[in-house]
Protein backbone atom coordinates (compact mmCIF):
# COMPACT_ATOMS: atom_id res chain seq x y z
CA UNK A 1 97.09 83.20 97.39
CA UNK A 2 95.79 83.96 101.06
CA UNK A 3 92.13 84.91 100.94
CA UNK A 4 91.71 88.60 102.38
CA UNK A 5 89.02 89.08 104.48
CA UNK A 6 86.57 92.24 105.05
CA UNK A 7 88.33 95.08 106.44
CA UNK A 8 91.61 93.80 105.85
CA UNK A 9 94.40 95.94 107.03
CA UNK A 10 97.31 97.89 104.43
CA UNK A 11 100.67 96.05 104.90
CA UNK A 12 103.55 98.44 104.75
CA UNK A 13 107.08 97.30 104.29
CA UNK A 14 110.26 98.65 105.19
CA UNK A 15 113.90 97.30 106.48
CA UNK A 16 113.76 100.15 109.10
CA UNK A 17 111.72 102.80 110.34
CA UNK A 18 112.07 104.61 106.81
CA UNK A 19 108.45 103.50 105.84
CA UNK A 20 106.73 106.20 107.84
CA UNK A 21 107.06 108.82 105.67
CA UNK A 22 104.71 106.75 103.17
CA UNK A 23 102.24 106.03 106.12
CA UNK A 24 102.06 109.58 106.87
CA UNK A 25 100.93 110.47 103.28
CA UNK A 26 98.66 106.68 103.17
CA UNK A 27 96.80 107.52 106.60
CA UNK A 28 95.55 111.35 104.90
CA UNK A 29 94.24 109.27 101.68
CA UNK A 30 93.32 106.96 103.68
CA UNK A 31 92.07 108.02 106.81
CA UNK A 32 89.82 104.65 107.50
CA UNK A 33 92.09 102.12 106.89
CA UNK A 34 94.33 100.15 109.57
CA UNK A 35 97.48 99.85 108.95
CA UNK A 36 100.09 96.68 110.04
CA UNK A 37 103.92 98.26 109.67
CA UNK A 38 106.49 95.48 109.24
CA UNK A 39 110.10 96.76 110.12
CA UNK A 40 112.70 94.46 109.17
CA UNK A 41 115.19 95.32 111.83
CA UNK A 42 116.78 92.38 112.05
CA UNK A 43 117.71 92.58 108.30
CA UNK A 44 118.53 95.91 108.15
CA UNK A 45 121.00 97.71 106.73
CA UNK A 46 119.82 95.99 103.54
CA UNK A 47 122.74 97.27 101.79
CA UNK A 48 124.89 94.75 103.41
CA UNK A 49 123.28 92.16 102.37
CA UNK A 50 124.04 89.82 98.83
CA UNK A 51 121.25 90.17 96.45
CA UNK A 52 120.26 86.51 96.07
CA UNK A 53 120.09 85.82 100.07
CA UNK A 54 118.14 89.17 100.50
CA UNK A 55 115.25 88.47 97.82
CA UNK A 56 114.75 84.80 99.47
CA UNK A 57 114.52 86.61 102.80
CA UNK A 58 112.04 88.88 101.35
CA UNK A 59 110.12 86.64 99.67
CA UNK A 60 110.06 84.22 102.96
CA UNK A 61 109.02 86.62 105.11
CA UNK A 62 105.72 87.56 103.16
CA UNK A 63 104.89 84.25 103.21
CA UNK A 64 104.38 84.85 107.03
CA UNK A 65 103.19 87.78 106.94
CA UNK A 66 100.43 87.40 104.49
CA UNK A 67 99.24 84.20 106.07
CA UNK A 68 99.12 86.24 109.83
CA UNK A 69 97.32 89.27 108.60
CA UNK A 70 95.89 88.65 105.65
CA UNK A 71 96.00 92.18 103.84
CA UNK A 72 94.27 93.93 101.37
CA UNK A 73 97.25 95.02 99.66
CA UNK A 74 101.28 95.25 100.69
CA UNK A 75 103.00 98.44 100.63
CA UNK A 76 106.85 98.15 99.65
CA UNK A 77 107.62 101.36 101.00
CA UNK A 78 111.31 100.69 100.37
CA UNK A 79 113.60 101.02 97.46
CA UNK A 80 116.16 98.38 97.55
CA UNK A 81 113.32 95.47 98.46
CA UNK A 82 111.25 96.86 95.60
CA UNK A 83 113.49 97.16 92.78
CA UNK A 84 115.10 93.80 94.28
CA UNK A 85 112.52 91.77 95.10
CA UNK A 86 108.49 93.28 93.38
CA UNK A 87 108.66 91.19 90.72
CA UNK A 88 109.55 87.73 92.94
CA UNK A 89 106.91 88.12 95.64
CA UNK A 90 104.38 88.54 92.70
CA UNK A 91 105.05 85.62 91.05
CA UNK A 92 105.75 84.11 94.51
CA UNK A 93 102.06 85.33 95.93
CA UNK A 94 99.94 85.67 92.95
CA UNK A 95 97.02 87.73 92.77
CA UNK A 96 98.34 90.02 95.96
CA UNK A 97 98.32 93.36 95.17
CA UNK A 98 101.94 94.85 95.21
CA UNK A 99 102.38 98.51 95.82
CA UNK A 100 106.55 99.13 94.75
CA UNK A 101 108.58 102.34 95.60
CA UNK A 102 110.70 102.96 92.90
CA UNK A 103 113.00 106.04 92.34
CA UNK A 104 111.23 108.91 91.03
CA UNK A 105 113.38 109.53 88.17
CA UNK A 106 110.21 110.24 85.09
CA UNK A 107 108.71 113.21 87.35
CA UNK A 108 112.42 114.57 88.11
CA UNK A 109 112.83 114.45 84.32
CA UNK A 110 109.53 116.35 83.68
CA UNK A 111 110.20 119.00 86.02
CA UNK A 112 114.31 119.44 85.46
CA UNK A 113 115.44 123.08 84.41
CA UNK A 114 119.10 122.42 83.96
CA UNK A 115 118.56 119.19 83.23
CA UNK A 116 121.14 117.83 85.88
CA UNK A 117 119.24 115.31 88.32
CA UNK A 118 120.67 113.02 90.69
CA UNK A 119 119.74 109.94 92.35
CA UNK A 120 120.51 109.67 95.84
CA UNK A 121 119.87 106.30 96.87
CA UNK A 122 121.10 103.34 98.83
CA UNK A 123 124.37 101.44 96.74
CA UNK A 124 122.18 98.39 96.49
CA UNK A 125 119.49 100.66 94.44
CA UNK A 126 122.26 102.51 92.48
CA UNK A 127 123.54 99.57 90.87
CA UNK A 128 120.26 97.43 90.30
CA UNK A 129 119.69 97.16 86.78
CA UNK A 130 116.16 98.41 87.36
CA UNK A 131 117.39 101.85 87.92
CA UNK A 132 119.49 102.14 84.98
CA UNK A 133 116.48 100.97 82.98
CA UNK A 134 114.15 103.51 84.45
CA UNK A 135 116.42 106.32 83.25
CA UNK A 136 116.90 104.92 79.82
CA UNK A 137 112.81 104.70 79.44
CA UNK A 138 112.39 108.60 81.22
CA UNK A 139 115.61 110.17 81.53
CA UNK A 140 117.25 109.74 78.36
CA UNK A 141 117.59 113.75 77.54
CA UNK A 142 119.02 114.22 81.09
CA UNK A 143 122.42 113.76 82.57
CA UNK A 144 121.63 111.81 85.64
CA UNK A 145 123.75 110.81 88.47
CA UNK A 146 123.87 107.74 90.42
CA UNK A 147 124.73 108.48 94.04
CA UNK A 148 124.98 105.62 96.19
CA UNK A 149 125.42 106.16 99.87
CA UNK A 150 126.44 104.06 102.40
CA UNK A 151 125.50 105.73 105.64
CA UNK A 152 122.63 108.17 105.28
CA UNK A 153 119.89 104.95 105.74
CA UNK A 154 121.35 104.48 109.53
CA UNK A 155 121.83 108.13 110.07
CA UNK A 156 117.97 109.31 109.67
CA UNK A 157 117.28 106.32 111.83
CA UNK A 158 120.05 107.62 114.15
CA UNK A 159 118.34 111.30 113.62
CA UNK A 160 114.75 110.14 114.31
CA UNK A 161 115.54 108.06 117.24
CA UNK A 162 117.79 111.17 118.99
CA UNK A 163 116.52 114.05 117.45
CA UNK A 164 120.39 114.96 116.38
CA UNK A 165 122.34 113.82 113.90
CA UNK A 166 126.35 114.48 112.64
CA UNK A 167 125.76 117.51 109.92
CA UNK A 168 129.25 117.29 108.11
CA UNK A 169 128.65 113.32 107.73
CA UNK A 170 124.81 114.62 106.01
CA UNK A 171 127.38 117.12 103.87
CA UNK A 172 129.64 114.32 102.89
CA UNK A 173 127.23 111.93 101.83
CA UNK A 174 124.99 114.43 99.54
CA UNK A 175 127.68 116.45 98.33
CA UNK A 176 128.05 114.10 95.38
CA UNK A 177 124.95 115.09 94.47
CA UNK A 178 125.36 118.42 93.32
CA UNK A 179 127.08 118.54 89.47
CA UNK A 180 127.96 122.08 87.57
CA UNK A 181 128.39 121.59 84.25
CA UNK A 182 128.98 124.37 81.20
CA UNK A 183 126.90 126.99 83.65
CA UNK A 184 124.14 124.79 84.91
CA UNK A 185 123.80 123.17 88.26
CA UNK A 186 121.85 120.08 89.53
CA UNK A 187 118.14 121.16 90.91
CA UNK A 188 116.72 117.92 91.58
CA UNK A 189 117.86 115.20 93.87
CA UNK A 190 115.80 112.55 94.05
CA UNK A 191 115.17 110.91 97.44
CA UNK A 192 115.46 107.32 96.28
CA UNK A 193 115.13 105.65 99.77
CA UNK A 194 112.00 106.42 102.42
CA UNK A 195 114.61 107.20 104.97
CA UNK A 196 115.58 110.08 103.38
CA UNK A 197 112.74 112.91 103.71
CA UNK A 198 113.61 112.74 107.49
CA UNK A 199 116.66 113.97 107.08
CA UNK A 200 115.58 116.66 104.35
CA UNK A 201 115.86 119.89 106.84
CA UNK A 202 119.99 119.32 107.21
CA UNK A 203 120.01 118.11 103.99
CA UNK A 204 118.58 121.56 102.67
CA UNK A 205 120.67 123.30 105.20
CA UNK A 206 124.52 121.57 103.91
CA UNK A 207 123.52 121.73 100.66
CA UNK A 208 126.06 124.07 98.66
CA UNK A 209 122.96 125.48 96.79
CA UNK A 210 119.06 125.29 96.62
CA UNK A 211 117.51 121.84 94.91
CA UNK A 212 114.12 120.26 94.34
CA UNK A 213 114.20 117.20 96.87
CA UNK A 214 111.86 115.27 95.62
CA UNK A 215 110.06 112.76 97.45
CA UNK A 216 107.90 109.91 95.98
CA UNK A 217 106.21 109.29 99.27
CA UNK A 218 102.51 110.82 98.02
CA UNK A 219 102.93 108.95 94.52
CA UNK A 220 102.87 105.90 96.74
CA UNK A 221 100.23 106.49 98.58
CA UNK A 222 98.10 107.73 95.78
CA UNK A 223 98.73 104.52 93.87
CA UNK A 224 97.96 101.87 97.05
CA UNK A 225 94.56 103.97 97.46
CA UNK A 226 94.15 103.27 93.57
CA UNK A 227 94.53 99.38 94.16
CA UNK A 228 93.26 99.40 97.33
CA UNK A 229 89.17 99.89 95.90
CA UNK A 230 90.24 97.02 93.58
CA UNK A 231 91.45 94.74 96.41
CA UNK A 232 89.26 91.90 97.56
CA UNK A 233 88.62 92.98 101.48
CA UNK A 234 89.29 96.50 100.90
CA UNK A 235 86.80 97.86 102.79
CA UNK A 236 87.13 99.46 105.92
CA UNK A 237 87.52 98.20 108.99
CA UNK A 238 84.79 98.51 110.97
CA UNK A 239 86.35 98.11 114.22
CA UNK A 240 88.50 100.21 116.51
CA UNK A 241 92.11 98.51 116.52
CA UNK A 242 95.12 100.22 116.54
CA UNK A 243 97.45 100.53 114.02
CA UNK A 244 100.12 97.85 114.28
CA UNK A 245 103.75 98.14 114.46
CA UNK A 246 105.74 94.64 113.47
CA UNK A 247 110.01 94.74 114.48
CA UNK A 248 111.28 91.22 113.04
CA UNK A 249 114.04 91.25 115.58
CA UNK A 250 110.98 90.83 118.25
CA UNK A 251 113.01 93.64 120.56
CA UNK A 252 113.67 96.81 119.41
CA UNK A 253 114.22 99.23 121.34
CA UNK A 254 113.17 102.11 123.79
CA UNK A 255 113.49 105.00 121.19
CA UNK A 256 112.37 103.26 118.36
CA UNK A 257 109.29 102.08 120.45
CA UNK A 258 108.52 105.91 121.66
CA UNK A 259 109.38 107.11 118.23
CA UNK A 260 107.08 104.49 116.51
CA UNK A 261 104.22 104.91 119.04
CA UNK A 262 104.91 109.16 118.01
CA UNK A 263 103.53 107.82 114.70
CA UNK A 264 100.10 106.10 116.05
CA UNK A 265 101.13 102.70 115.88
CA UNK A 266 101.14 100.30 118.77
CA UNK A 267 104.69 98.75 118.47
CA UNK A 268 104.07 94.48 118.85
């Protein structure tokens, strides 16, 4: 276990630029705190990846990144490293507080009507046994649909880079979503990667009727401020330094830079 020291920054982890809708929601719990946030670009899409190679990569990389900045806690502010790889990189780094982002599936359940709710997600999330179990242990009353999509992850990062993104290809890729079945209809979709809330305005606008998108994003946050009091060097900082922006590539480029810096961090 690296020792944390006081005023110890959040980690936030993501394979893209996806974790920034969990910073946003962090940064108004948490409005002392610095922040590091570590984009595996060079990894990503993570979907492409074989499981076993991808959790050693994971589980490698926070071995350098825990020994260079020395956090209070880590933010896993994606869902195919979490329900991958949480477990590992606690056993791996014992006694380093692990914030996961798993799909939202018990609140969808709570709040369902019709009791149609689908999981949009990337393919690597879909079929991770973790899911499944998730909506045996909540879901169990509810009919709940897998959807596993293999290009919305690039096309929010496409979106947020350019400001425009293809609408029909956002139509294609939720239209799975959306079930009627003996009069009811699906009214939750649950955004089960952090990509997705930045693409929720043309999802809402292809969508062939109203739903619930529902994004975990604040459950996160509210749960790394929970662990965060508990953390050893979880005090504020009590200097000035910018938040920090980490690309693993080491190059990324002009519009990511400009769109990261849009978000307060000072790209590396």
């Amino acid at each position: 276990m690296t020792e944390t020291s006081p005023g110890a920054p959040i980690l936030m982890f993501d394979s893209g630029i996806g974790g920034p809708t969990v910073l946003r929601e962090a940064r108004v719990l948490m409005p002392d705190r610095r922040f590091v946030y570590v984009a595996d670009d060079a990894g990503f899409p993570y979907g492409a990846w074989e499981e076993p190679a991808l959790r050693g990569r994971i589980i490698e990389l926070f071995g350098e990144l825990l020994q260079r900045f020395r956090p209070a806690i880590s933010v896993i502010a994606c869902n195919t490293a979490s329900t991958l790889a949480i477990e590992a990189l606690r056993q791996a780094y014992p006694g380093h507080p692990f914030v996961g982002t798993v799909p939202a599936i018990k609140p969808a359940a709570e709040r369902t009507r019709s009791g149609l709710v689908s999981v949009l997600a990337t393919p690597g999330t879909v079929k991770r046994q973790y899911t499944r179990d998730l909506i045996r242990q909540w879901a169990s009353k509810c009919h709940v649909r897998l959807v596993g999509s293999d290009r919305l992850a690039s096309l929010a990062e496409r979106y947020m880079r350019d400001g425009f993104v293809d609408e029909e290809a956002v139509r294609a890729e939720i239209a799975p979503c959306f079930v009627e079945q003996d009069g009811r209809r699906t009214d939750i979709v649950v955004l089960a990667c952090t990509h997705y809330p930045f693409l929720v305005n043309r999802m809402r606008k292809t969508a062939p009727w109203p739903v619930d998108w529902l994004d975990p994003a604040e459950a996160i946050a509210r749960r790394a401020l929970s662990l965060i009091g508990e953390a050893r060097g979880g005090e504020p900082a009590l200097d000035s330094a910018p938040d920090l922006a980490v690309f693993t590539s080491g190059a990324p480029d002009y519009a990511t830079r400009r769109l990261i810096h849009g978000f307060g961090l000072a790209a590396e």
